[in-house]
PDB file of N, CA and C in Angstrom:
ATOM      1  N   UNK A   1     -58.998 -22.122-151.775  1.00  0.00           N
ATOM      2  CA  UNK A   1     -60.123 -21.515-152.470  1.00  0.00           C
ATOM      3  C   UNK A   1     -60.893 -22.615-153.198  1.00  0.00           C
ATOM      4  N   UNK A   2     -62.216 -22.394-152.710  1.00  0.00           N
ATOM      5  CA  UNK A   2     -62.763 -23.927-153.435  1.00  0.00           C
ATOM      6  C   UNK A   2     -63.825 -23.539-154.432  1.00  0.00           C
ATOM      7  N   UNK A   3     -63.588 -22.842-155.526  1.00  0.00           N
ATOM      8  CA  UNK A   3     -64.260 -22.042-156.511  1.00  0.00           C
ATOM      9  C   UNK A   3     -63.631 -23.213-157.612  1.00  0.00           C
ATOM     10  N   UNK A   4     -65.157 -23.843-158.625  1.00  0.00           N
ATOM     11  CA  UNK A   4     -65.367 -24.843-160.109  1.00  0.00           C
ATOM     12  C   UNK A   4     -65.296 -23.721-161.036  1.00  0.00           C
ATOM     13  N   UNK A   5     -63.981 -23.552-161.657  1.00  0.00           N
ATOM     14  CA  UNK A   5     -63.723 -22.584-163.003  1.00  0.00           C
ATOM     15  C   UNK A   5     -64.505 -23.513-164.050  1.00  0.00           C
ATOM     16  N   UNK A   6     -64.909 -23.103-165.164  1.00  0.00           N
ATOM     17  CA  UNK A   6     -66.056 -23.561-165.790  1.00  0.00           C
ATOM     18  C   UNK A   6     -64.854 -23.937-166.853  1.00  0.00           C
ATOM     19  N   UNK A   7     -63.892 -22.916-167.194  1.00  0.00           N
ATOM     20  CA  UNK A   7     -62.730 -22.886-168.153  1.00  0.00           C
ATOM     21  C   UNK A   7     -61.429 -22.212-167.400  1.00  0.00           C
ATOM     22  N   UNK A   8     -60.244 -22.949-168.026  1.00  0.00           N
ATOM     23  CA  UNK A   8     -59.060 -22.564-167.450  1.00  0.00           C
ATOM     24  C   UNK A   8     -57.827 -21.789-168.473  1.00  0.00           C
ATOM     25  N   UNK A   9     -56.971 -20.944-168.607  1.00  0.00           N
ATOM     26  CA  UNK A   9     -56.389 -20.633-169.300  1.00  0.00           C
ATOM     27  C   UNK A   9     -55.079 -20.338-168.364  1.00  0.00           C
ATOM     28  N   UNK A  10     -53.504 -20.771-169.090  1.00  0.00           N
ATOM     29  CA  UNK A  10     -52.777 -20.718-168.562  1.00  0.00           C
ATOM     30  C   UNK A  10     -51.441 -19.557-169.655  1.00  0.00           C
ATOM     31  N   UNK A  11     -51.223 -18.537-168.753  1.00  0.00           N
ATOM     32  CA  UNK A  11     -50.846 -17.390-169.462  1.00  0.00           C
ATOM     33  C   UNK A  11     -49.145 -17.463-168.841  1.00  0.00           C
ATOM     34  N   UNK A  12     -48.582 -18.426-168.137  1.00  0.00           N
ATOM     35  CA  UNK A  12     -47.561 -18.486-167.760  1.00  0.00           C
ATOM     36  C   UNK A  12     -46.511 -18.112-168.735  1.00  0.00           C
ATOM     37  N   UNK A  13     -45.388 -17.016-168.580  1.00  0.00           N
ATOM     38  CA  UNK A  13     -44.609 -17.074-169.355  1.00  0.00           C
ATOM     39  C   UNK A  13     -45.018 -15.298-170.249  1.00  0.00           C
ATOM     40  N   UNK A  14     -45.840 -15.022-170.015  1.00  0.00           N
ATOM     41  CA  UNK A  14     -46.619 -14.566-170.785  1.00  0.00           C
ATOM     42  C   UNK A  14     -46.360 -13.184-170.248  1.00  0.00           C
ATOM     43  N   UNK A  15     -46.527 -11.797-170.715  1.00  0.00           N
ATOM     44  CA  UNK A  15     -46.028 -10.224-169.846  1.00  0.00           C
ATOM     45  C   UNK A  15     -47.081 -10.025-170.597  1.00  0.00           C
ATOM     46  N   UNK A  16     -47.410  -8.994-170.019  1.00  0.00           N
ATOM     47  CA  UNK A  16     -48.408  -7.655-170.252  1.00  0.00           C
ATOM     48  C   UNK A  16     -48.118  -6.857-171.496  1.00  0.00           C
ATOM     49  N   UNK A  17     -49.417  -6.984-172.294  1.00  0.00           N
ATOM     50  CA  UNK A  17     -50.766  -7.306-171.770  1.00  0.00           C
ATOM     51  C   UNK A  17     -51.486  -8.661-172.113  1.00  0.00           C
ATOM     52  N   UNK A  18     -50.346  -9.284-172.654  1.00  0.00           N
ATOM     53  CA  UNK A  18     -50.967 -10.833-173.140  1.00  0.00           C
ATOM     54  C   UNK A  18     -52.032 -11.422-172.283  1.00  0.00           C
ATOM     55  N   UNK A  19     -51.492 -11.473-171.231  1.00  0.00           N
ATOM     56  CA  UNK A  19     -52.462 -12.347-169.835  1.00  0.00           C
ATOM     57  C   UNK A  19     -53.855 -11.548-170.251  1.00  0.00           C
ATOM     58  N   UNK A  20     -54.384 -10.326-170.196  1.00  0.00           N
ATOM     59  CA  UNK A  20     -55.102  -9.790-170.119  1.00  0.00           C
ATOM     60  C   UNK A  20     -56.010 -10.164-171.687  1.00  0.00           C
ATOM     61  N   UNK A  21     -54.807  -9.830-172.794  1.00  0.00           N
ATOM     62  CA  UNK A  21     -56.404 -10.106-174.007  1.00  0.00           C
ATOM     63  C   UNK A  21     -56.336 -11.698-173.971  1.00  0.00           C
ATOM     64  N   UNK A  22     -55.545 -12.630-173.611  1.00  0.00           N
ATOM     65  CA  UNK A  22     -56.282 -13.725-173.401  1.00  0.00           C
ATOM     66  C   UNK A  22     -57.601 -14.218-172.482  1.00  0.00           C
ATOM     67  N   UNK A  23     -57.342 -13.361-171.524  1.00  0.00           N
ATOM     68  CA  UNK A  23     -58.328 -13.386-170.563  1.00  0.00           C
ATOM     69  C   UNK A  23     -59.725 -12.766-171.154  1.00  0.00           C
ATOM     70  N   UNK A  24     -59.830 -11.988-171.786  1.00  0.00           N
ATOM     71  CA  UNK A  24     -61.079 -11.181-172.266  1.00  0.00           C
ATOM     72  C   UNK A  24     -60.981 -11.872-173.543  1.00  0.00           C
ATOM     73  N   UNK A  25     -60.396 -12.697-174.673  1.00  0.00           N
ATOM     74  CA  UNK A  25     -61.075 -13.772-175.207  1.00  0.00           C
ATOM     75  C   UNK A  25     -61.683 -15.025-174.956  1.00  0.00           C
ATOM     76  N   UNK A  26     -61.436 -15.365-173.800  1.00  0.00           N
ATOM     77  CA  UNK A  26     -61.633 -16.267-173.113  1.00  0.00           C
ATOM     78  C   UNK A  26     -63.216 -16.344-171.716  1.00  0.00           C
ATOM     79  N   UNK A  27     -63.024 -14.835-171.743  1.00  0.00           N
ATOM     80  CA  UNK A  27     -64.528 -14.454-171.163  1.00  0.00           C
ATOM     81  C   UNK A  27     -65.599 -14.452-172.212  1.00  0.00           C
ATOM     82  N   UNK A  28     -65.370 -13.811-172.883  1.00  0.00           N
ATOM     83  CA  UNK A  28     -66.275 -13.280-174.178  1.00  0.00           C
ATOM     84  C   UNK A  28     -66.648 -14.827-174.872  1.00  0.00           C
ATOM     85  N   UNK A  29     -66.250 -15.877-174.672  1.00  0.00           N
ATOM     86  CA  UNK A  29     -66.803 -17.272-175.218  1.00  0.00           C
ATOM     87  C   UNK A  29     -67.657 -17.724-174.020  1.00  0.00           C
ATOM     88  N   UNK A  30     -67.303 -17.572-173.273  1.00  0.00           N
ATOM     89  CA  UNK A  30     -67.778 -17.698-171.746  1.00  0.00           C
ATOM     90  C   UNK A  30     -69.936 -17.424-171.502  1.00  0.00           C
ATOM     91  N   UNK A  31     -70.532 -17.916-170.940  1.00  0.00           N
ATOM     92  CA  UNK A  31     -71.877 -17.892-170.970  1.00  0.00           C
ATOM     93  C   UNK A  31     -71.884 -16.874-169.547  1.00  0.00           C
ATOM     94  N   UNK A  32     -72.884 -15.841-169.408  1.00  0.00           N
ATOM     95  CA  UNK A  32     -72.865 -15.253-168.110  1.00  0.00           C
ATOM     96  C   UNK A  32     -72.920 -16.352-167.108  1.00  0.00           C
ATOM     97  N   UNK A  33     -72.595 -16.144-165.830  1.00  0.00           N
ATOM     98  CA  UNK A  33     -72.274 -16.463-164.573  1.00  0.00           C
ATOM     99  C   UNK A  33     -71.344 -17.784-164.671  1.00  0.00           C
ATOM    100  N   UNK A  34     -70.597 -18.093-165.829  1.00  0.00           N
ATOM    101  CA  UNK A  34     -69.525 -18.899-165.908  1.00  0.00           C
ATOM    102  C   UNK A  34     -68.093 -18.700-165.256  1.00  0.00           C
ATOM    103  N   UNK A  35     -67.532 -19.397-164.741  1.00  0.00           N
ATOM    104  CA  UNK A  35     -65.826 -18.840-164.174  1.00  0.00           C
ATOM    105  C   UNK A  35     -64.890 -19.696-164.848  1.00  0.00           C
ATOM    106  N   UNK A  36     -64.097 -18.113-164.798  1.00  0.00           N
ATOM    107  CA  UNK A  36     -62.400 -18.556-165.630  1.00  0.00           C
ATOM    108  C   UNK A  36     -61.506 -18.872-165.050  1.00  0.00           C
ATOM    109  N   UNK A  37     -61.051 -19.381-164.962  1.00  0.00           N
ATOM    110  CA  UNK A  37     -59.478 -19.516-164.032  1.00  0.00           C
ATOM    111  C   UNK A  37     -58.023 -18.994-165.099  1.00  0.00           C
ATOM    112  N   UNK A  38     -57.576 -18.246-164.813  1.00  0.00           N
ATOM    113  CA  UNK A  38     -56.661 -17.510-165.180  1.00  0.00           C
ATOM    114  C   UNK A  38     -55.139 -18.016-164.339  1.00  0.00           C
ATOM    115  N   UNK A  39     -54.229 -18.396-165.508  1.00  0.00           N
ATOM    116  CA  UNK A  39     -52.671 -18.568-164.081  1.00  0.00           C
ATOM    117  C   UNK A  39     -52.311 -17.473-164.696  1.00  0.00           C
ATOM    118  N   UNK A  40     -51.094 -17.056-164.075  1.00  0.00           N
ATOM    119  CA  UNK A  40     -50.293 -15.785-164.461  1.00  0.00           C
ATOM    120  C   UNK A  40     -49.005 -16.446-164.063  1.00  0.00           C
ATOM    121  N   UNK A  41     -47.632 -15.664-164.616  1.00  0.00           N
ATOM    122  CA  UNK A  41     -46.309 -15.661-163.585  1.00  0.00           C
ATOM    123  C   UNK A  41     -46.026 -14.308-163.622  1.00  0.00           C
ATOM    124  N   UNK A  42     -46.769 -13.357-164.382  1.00  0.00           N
ATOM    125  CA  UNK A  42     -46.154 -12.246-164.186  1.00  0.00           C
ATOM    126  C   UNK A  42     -46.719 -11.131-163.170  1.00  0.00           C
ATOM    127  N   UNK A  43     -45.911 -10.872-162.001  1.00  0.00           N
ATOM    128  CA  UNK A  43     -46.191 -10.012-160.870  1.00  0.00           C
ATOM    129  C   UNK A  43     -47.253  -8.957-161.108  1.00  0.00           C
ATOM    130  N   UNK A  44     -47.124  -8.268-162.353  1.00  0.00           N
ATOM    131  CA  UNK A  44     -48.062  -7.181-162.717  1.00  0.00           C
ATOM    132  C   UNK A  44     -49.718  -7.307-162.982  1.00  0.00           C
ATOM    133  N   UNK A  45     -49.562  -9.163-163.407  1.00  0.00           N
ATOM    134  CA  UNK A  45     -51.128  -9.111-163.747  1.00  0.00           C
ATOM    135  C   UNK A  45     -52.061  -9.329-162.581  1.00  0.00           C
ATOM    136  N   UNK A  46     -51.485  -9.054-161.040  1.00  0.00           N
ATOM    137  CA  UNK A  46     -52.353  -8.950-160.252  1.00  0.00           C
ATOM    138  C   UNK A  46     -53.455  -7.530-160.047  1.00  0.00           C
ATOM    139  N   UNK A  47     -52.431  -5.771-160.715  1.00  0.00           N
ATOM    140  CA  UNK A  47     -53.227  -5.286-160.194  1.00  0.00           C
ATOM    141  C   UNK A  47     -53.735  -4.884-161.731  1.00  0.00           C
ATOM    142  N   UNK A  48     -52.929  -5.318-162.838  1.00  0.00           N
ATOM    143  CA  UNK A  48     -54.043  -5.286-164.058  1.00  0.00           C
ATOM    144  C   UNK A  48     -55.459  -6.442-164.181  1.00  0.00           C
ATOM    145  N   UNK A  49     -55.291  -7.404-163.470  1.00  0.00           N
ATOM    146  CA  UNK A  49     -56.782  -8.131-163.354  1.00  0.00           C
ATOM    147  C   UNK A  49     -57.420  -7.175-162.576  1.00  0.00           C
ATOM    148  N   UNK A  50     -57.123  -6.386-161.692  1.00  0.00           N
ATOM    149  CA  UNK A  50     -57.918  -5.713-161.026  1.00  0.00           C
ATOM    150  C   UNK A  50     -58.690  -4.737-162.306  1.00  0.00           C
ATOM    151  N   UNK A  51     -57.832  -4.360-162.304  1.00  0.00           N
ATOM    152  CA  UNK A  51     -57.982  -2.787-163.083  1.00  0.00           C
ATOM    153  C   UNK A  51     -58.759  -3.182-164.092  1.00  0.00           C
ATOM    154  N   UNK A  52     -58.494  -4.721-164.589  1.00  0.00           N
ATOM    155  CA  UNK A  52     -59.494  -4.901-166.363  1.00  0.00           C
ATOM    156  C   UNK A  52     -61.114  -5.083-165.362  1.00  0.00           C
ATOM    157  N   UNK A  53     -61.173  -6.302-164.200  1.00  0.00           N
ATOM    158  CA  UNK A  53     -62.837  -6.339-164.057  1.00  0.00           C
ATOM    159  C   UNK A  53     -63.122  -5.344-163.579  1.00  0.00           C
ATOM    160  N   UNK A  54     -62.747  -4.479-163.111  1.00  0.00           N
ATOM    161  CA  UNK A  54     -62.840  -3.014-162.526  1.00  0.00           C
ATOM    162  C   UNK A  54     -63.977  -2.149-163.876  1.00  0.00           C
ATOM    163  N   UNK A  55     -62.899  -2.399-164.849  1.00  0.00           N
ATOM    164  CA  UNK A  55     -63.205  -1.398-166.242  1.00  0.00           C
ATOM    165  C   UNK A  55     -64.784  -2.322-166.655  1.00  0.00           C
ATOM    166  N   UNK A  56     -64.045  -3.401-166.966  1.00  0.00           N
ATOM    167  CA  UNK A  56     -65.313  -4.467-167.554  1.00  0.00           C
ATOM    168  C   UNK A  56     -66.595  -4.681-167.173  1.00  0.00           C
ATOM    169  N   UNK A  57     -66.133  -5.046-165.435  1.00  0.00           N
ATOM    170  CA  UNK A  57     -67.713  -5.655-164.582  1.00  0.00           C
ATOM    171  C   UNK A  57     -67.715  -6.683-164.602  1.00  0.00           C
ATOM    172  N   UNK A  58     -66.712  -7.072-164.727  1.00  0.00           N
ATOM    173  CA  UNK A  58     -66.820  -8.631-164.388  1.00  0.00           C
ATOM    174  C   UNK A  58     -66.508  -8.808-162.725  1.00  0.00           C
ATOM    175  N   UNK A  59     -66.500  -9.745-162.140  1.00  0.00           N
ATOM    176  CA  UNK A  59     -66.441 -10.144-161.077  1.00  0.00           C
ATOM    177  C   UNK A  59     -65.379 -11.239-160.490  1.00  0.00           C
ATOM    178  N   UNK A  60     -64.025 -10.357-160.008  1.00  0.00           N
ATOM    179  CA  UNK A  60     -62.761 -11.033-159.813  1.00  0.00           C
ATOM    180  C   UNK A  60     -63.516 -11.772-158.392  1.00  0.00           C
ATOM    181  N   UNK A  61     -63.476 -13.244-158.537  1.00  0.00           N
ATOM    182  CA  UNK A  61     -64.020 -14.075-157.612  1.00  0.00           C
ATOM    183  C   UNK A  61     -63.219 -14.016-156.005  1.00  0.00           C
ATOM    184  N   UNK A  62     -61.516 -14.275-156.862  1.00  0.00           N
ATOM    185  CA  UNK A  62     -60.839 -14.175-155.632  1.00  0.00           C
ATOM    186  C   UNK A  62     -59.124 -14.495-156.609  1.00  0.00           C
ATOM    187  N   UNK A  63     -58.138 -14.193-155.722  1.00  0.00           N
ATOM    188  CA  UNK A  63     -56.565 -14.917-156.479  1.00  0.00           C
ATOM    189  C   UNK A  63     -55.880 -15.475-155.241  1.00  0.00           C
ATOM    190  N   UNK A  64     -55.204 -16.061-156.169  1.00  0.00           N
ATOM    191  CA  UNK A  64     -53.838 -16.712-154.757  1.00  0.00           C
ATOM    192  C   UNK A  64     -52.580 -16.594-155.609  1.00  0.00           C
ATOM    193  N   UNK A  65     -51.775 -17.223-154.646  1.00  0.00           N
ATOM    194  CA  UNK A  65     -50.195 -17.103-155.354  1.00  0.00           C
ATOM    195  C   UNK A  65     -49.872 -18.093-154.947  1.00  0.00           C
ATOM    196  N   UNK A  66     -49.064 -18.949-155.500  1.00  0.00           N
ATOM    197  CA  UNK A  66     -48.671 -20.340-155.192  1.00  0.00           C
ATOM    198  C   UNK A  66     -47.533 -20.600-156.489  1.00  0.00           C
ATOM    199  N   UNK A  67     -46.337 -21.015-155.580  1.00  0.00           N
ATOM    200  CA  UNK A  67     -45.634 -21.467-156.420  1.00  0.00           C
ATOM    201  C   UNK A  67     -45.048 -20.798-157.471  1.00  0.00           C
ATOM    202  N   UNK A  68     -45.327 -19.012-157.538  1.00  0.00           N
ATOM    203  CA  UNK A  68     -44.637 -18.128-158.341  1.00  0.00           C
ATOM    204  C   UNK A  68     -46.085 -17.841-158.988  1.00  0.00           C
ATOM    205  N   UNK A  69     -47.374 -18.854-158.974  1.00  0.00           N
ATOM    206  CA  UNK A  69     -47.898 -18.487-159.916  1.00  0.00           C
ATOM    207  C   UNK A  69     -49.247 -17.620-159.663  1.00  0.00           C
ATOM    208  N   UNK A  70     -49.636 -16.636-160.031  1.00  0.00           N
ATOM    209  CA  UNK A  70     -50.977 -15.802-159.474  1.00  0.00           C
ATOM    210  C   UNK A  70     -52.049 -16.184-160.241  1.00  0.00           C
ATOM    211  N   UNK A  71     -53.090 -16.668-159.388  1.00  0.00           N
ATOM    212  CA  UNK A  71     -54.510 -17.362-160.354  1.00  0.00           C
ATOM    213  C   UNK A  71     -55.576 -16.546-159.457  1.00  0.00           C
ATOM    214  N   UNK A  72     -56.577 -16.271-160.928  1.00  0.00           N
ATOM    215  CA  UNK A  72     -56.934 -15.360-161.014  1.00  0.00           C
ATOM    216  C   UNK A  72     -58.165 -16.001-161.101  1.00  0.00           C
ATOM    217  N   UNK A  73     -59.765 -15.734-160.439  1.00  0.00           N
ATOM    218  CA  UNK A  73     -61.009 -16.557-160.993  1.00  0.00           C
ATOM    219  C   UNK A  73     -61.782 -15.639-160.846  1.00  0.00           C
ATOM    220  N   UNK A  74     -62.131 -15.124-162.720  1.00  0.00           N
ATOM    221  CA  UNK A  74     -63.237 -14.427-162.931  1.00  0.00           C
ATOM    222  C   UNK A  74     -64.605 -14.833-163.227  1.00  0.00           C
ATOM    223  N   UNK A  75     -65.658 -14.010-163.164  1.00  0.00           N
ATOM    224  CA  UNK A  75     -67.400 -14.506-163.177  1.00  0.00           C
ATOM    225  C   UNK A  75     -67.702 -13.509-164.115  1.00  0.00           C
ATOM    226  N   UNK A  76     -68.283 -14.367-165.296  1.00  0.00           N
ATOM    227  CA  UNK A  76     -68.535 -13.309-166.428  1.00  0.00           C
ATOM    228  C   UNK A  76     -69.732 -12.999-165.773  1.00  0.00           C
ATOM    229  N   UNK A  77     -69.975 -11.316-165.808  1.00  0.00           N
ATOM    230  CA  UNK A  77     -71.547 -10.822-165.619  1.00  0.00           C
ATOM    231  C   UNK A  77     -72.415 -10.217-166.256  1.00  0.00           C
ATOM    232  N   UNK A  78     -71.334 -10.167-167.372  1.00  0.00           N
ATOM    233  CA  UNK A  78     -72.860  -9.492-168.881  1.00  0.00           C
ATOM    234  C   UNK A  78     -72.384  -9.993-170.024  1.00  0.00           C
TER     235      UNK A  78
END
């Protein structure tokens, strides 16, 4: 995936819903059409990233899994 996160945050270690309000403090500093890169290790925050840009409107760019770890690259859109 060849997506320039503008900012990176690493939530490893981290369970639900931590990953998540880090992630939405971390948008909310964020300038529109900026990207986050989000790591995760926890299995669940794949379909809660869904479910938060879902709610939000933000724009889940794309994820992978590598190495245990799920990264996540959001596009702030308002």
């Amino acid at each position: 995936m060849d997506i320039k996160p503008d900012q990176t945050i690493d939530c490893s270690g981290l369970s639900c819903p931590m990953p998540i309000i880090k992630t939405k403090k971390a948008i909310d500093a964020l300038q529109i059409g900026q990207v986050l890169e989000m790591i995760a290790t926890d299995p669940g925050s794949k379909s809660d990233m869904d479910a938060w840009t879902k709610k939000t409107g933000h724009e889940l760019l794309g994820s992978a899994e590598e190495n245990g770890k799920f990264i996540f690259f959001i596009k702030k859109t308002k």
